[in-house]
C-alpha atoms as a PDB file:
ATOM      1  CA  UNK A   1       0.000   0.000   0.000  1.00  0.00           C
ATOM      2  CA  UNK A   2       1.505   3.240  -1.049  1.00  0.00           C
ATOM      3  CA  UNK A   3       0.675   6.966   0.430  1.00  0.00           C
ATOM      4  CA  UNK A   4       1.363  10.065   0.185  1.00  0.00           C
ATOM      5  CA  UNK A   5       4.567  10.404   2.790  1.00  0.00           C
ATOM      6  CA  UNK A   6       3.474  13.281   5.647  1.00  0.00           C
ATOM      7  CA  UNK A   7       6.923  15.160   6.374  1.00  0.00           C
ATOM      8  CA  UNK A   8       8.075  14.106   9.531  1.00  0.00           C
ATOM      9  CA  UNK A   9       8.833  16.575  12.721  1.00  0.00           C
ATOM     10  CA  UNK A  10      11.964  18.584  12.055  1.00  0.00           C
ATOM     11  CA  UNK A  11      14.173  18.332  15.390  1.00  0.00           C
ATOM     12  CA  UNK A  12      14.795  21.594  17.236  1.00  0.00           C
ATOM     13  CA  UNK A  13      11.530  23.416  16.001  1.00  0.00           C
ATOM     14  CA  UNK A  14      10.494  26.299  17.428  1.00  0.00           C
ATOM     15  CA  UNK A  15       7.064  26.847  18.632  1.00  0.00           C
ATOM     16  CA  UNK A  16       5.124  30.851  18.332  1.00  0.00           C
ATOM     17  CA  UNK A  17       6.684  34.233  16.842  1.00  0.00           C
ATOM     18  CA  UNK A  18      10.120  32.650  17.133  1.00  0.00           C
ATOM     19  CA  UNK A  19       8.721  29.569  15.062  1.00  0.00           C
ATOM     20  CA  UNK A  20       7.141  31.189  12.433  1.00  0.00           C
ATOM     21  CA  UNK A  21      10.202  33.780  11.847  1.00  0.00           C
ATOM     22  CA  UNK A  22      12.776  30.289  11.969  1.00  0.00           C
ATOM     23  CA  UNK A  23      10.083  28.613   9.194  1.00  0.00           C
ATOM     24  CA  UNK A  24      10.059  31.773   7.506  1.00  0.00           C
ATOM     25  CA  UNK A  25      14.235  32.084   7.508  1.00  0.00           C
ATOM     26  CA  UNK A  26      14.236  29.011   6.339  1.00  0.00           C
ATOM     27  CA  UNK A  27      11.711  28.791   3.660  1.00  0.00           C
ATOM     28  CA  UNK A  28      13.583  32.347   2.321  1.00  0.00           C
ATOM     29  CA  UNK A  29      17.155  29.906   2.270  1.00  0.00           C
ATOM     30  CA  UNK A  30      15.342  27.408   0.449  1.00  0.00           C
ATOM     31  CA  UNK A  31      13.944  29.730  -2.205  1.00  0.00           C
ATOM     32  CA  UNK A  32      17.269  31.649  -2.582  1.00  0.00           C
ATOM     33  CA  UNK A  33      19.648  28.121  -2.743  1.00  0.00           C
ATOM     34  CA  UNK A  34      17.238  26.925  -5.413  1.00  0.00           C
ATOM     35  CA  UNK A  35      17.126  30.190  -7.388  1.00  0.00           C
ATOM     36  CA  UNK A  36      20.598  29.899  -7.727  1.00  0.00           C
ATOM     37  CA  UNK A  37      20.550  25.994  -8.845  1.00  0.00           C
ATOM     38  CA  UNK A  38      17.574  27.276 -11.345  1.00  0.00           C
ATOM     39  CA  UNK A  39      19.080  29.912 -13.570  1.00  0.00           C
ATOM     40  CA  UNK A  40      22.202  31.096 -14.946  1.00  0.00           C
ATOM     41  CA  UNK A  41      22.321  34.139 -13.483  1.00  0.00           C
ATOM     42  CA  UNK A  42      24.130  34.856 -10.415  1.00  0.00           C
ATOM     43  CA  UNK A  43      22.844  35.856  -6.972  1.00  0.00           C
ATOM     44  CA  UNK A  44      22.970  36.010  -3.447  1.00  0.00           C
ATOM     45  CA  UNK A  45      21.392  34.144  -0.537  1.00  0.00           C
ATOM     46  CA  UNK A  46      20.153  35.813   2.291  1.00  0.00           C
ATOM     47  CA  UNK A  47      22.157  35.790   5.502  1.00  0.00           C
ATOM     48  CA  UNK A  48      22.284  32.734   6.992  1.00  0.00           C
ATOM     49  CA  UNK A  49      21.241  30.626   3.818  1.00  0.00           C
ATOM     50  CA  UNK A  50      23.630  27.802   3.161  1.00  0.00           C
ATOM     51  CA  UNK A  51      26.385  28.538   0.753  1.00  0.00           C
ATOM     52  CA  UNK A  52      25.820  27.707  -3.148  1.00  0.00           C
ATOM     53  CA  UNK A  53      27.964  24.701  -3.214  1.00  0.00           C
ATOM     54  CA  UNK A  54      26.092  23.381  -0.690  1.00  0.00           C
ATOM     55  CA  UNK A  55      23.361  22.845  -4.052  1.00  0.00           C
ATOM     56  CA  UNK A  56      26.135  20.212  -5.696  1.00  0.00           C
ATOM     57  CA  UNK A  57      24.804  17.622  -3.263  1.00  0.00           C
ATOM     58  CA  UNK A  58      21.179  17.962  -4.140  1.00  0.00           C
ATOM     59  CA  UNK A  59      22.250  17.781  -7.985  1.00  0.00           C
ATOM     60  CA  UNK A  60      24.356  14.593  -6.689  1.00  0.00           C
ATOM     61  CA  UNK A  61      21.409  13.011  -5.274  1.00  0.00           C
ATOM     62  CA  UNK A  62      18.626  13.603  -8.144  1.00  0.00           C
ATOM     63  CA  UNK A  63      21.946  11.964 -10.593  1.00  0.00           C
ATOM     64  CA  UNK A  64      21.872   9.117  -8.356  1.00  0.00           C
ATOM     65  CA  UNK A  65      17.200   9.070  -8.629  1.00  0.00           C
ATOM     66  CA  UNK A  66      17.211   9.271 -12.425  1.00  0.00           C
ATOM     67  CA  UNK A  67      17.921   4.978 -12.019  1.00  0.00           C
ATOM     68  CA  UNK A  68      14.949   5.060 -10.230  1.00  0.00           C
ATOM     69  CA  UNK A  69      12.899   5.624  -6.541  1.00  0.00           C
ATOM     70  CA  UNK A  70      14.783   4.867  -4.054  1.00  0.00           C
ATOM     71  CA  UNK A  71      14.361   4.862  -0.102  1.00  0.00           C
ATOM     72  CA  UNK A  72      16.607   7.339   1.924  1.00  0.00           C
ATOM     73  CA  UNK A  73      18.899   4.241   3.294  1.00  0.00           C
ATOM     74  CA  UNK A  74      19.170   2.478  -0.640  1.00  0.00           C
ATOM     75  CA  UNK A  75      20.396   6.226  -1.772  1.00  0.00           C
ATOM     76  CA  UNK A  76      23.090   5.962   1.073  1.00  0.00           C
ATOM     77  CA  UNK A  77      24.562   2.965   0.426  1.00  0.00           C
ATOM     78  CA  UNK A  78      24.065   3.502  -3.367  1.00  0.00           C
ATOM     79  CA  UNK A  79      25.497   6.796  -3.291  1.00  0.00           C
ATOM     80  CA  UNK A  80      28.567   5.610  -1.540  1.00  0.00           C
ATOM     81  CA  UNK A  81      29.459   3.250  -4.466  1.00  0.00           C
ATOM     82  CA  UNK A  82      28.727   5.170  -6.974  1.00  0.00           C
ATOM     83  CA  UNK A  83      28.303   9.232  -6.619  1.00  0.00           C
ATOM     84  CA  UNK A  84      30.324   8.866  -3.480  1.00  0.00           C
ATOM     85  CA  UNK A  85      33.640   7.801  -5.073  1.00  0.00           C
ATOM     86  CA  UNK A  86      33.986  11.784  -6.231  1.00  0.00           C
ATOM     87  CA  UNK A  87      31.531  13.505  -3.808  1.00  0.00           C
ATOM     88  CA  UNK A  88      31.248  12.265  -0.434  1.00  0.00           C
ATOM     89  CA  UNK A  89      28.317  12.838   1.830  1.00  0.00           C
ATOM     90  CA  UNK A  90      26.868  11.639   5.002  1.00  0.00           C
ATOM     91  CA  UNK A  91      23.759   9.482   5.821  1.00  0.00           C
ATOM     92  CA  UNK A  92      22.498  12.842   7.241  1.00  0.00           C
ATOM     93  CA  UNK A  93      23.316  15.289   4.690  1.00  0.00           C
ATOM     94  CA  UNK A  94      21.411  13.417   2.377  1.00  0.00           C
ATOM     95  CA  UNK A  95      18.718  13.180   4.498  1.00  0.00           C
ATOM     96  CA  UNK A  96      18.584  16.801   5.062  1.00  0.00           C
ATOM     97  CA  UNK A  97      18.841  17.107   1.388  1.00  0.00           C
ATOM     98  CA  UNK A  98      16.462  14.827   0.195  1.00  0.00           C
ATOM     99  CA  UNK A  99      13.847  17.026   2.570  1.00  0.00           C
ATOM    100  CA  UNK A 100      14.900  19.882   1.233  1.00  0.00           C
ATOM    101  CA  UNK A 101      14.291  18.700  -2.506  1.00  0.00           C
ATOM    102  CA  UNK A 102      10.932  17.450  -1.215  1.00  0.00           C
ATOM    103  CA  UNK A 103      10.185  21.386  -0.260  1.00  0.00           C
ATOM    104  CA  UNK A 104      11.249  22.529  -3.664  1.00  0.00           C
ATOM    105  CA  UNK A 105       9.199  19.729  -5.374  1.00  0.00           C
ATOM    106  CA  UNK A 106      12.040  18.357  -7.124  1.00  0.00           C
ATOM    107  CA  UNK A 107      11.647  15.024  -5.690  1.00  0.00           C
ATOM    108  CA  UNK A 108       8.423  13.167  -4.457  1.00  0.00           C
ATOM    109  CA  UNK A 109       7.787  11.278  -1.552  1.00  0.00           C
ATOM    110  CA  UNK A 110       5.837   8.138  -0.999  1.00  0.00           C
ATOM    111  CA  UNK A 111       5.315   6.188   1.890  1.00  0.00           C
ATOM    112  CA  UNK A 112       4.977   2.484   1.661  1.00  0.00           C
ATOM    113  CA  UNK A 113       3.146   0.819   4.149  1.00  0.00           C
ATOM    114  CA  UNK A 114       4.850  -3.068   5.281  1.00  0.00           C
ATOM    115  CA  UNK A 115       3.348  -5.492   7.631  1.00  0.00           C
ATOM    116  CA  UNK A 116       5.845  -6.764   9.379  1.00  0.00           C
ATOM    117  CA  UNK A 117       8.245  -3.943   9.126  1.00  0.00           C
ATOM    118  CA  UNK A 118       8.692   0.014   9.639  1.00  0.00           C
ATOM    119  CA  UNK A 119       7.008   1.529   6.704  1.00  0.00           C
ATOM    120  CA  UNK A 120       9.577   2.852   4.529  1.00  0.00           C
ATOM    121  CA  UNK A 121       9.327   6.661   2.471  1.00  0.00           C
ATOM    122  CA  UNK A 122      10.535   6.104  -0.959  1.00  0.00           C
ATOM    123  CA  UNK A 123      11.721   9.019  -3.240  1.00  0.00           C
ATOM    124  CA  UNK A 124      11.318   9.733  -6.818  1.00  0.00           C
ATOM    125  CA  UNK A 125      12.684  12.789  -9.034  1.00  0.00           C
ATOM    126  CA  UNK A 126       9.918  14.793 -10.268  1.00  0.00           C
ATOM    127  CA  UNK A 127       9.880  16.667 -14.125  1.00  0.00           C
ATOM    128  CA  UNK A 128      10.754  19.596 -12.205  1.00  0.00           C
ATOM    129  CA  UNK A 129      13.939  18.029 -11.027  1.00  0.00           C
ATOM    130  CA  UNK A 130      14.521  16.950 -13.934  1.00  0.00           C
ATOM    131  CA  UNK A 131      14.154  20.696 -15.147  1.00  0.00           C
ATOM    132  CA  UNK A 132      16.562  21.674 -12.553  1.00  0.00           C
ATOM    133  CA  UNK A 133      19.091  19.220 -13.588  1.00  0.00           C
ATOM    134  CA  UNK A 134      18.965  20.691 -17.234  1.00  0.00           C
ATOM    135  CA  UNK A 135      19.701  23.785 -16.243  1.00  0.00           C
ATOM    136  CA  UNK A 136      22.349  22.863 -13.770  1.00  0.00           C
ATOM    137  CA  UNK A 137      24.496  20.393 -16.747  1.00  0.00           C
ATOM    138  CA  UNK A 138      24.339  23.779 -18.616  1.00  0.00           C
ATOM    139  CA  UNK A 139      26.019  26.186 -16.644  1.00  0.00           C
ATOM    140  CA  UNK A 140      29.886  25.854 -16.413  1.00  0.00           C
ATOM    141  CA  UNK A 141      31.337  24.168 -14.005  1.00  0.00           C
ATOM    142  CA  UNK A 142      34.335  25.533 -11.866  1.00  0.00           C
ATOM    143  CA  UNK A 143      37.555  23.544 -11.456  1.00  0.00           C
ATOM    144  CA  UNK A 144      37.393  22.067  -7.719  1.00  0.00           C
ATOM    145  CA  UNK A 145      39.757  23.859  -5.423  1.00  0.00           C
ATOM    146  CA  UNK A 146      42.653  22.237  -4.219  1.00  0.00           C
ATOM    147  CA  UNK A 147      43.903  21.294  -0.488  1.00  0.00           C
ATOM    148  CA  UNK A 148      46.832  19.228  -0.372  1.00  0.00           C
ATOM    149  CA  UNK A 149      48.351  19.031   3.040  1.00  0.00           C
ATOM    150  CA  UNK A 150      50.898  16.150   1.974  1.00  0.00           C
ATOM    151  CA  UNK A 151      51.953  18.299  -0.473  1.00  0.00           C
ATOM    152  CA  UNK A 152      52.845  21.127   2.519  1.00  0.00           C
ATOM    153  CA  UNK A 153      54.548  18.861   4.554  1.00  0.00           C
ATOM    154  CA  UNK A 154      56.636  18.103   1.949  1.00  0.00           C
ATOM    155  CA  UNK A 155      57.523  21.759   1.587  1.00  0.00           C
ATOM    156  CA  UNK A 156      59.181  21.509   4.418  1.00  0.00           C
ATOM    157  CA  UNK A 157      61.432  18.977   3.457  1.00  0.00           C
ATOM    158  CA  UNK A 158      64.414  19.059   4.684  1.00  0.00           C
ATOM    159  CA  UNK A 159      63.449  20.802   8.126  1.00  0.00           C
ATOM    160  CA  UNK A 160      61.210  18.227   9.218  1.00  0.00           C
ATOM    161  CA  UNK A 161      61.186  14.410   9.900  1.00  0.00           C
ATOM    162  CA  UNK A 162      62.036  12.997   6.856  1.00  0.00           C
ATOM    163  CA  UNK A 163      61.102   9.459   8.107  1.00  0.00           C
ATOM    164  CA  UNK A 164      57.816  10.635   8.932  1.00  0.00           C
ATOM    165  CA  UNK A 165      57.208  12.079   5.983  1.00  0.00           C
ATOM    166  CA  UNK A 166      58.480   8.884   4.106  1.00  0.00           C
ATOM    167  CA  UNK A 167      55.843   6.785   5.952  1.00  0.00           C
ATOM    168  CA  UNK A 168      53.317   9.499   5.067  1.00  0.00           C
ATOM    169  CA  UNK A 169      53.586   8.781   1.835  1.00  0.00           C
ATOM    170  CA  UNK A 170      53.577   5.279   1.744  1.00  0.00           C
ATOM    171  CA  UNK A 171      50.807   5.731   3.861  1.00  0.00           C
ATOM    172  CA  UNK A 172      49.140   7.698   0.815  1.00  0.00           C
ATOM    173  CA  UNK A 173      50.307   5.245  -1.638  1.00  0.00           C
ATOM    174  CA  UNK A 174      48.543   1.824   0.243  1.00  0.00           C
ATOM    175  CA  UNK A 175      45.398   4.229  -0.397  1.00  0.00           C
ATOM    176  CA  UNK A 176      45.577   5.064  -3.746  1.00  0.00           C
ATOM    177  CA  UNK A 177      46.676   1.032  -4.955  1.00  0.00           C
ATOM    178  CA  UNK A 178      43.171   0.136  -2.552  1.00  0.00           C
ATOM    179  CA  UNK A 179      41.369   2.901  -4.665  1.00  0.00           C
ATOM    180  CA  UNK A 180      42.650   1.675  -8.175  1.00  0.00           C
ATOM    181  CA  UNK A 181      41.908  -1.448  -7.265  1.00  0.00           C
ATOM    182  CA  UNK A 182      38.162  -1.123  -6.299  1.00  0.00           C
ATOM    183  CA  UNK A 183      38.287   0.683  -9.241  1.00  0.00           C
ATOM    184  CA  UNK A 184      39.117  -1.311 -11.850  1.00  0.00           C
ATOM    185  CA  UNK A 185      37.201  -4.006 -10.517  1.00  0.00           C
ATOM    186  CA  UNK A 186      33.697  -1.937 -11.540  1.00  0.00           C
ATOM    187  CA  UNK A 187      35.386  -1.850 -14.544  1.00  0.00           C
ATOM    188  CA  UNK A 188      35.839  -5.504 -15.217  1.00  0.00           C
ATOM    189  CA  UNK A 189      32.221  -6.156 -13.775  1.00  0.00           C
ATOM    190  CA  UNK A 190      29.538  -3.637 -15.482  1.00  0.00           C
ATOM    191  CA  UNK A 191      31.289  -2.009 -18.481  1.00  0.00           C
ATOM    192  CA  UNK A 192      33.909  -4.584 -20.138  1.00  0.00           C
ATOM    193  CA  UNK A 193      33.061  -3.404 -23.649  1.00  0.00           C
ATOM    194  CA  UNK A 194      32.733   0.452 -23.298  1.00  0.00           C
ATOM    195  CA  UNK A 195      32.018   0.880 -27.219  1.00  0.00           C
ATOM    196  CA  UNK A 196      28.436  -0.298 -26.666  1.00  0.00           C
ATOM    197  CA  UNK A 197      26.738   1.162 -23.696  1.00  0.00           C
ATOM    198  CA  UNK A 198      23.893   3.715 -23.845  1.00  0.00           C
ATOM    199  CA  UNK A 199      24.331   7.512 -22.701  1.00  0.00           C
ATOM    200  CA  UNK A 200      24.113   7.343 -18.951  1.00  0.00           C
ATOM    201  CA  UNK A 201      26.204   4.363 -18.630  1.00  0.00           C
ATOM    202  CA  UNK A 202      29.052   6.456 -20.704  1.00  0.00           C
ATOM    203  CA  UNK A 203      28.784   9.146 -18.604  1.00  0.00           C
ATOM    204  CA  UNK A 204      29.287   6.517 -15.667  1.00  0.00           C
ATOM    205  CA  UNK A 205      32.441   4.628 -17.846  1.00  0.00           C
ATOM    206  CA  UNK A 206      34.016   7.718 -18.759  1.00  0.00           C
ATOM    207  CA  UNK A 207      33.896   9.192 -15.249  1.00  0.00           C
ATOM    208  CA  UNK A 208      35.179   5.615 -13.667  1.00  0.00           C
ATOM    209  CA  UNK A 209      38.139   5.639 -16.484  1.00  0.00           C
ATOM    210  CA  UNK A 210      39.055   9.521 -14.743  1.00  0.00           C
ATOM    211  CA  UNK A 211      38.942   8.245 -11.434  1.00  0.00           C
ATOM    212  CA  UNK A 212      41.287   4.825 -12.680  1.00  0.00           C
ATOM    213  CA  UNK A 213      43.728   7.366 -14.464  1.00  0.00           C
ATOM    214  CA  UNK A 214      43.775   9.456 -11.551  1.00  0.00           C
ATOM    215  CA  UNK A 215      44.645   6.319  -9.092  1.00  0.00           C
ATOM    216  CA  UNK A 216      47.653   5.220 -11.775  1.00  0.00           C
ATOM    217  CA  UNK A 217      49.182   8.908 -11.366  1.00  0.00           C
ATOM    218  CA  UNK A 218      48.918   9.123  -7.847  1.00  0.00           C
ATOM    219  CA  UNK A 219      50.635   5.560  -7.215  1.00  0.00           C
ATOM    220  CA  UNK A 220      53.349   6.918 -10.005  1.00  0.00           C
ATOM    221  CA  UNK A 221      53.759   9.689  -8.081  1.00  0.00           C
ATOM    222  CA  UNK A 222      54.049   8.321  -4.840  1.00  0.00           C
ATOM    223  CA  UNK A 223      56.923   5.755  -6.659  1.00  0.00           C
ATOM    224  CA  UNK A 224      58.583   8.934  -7.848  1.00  0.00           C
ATOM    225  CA  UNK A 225      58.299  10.582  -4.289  1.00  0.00           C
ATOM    226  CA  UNK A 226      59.780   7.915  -1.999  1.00  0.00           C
ATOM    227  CA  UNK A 227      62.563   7.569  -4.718  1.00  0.00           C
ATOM    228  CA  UNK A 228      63.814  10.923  -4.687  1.00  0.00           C
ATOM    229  CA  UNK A 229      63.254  11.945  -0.860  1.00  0.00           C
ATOM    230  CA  UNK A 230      65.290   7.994   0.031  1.00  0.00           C
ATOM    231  CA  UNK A 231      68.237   9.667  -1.652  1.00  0.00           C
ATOM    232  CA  UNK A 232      68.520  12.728   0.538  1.00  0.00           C
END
């Protein structure tokens, strides 16, 4: 039996005057985060509103929808094998998120009633998330910062532990050989012949093949690294 889900209690809600002006704050976020995922033009959230790149996760999670609805917990531990290799998030971020696409009516949620277990709310992207996606894939997208604090350390090569930073980067390495690993066994499993897969799943190859050449340079690197700082 399916239903229309109710929205559940938000934790920490305010009750009277200081209710209605927190709902109201919060309503004028949503609006502003969403009129800046919505249209090319640029502009400002109100004080307090989250941050625009705070929007990449929602985009993240209707990516992850267009395979289908999917229950809060499924997009989780989907998300963390798939979307989650190159954007992380928490179980509650996209919890928070997946409410907050409810509110903008870019997902919908449905309640399915079980017998013999807790019912469980199921969400599906709407056309109007599908809208928003559009516009979103056409708007150019910013190379992602970088923070590197390996690559500090190492700056201060030659006045630090040297040892220490040795086992650092083996340290990095053992990650980056478990990464390319995990990798290239998604490979080998859904897309052994890359010249015949449909749109979506190219999208998926072609951003697994980035994430495999990135893996290979790091371990190179690494190699290259504990090679040249073992001679000093």
């Amino acid at each position: 039996m399916v239903r229309a889900a109710t929205p559940a209690p938000r934790p920490g809600r305010t009750s009277g005057a200081a209710g209605k002006a927190s709902a109201r704050s919060r309503a004028s976020c949503r609006r502003a985060s969403w009129w800046i995922a919505s249209n090319a033009n640029t502009g400002r959230p109100g004080r307090g509103c989250s941050p625009p790149e705070a929007v990449a996760l929602s985009h993240a999670i209707l990516v992850s929808l267009l395979d289908g609805p999917q229950s809060g917990y499924d997009l989780g531990k989907r998300f963390d094998k798939t979307v989650g290799y190159f954007w992380k998030a928490s179980s509650q971020q996209i919890y928070q998120e997946l409410h907050k696409l409810a509110d903008a009516g870019a997902v919908r949620a449905e309640t399915i009633t079980q017998s013999e277990r807790p019912n469980r709310i199921v969400y599906q992207i709407t056309d109007h998330g599908r809208a928003m996606l559009a516009t979103w894939a056409e708007k150019p997208t910013e190379p992602p910062s970088v923070k590197e604090e390996l690559l500090v350390k190492l700056f201060a090569l030659g006045d630090v532990d040297t040892a220490a930073l040795l086992r650092e980067v083996e340290r990095r390495r053992a990650y980056h050989v478990e990464r390319l690993s995990d990798y290239e066994a998604v490979m080998k499993k859904y897309y052994p012949d890359p010249h015949h897969l449909s749109s979506r799943k190219l999208g998926r190859y072609l951003g697994l093949r980035m994430g495999i050449q990135s893996e290979i340079s790091m371990v190179a690197w690494c190699d290259e690294t504990l090679k040249l700082v073992k001679k000093t």
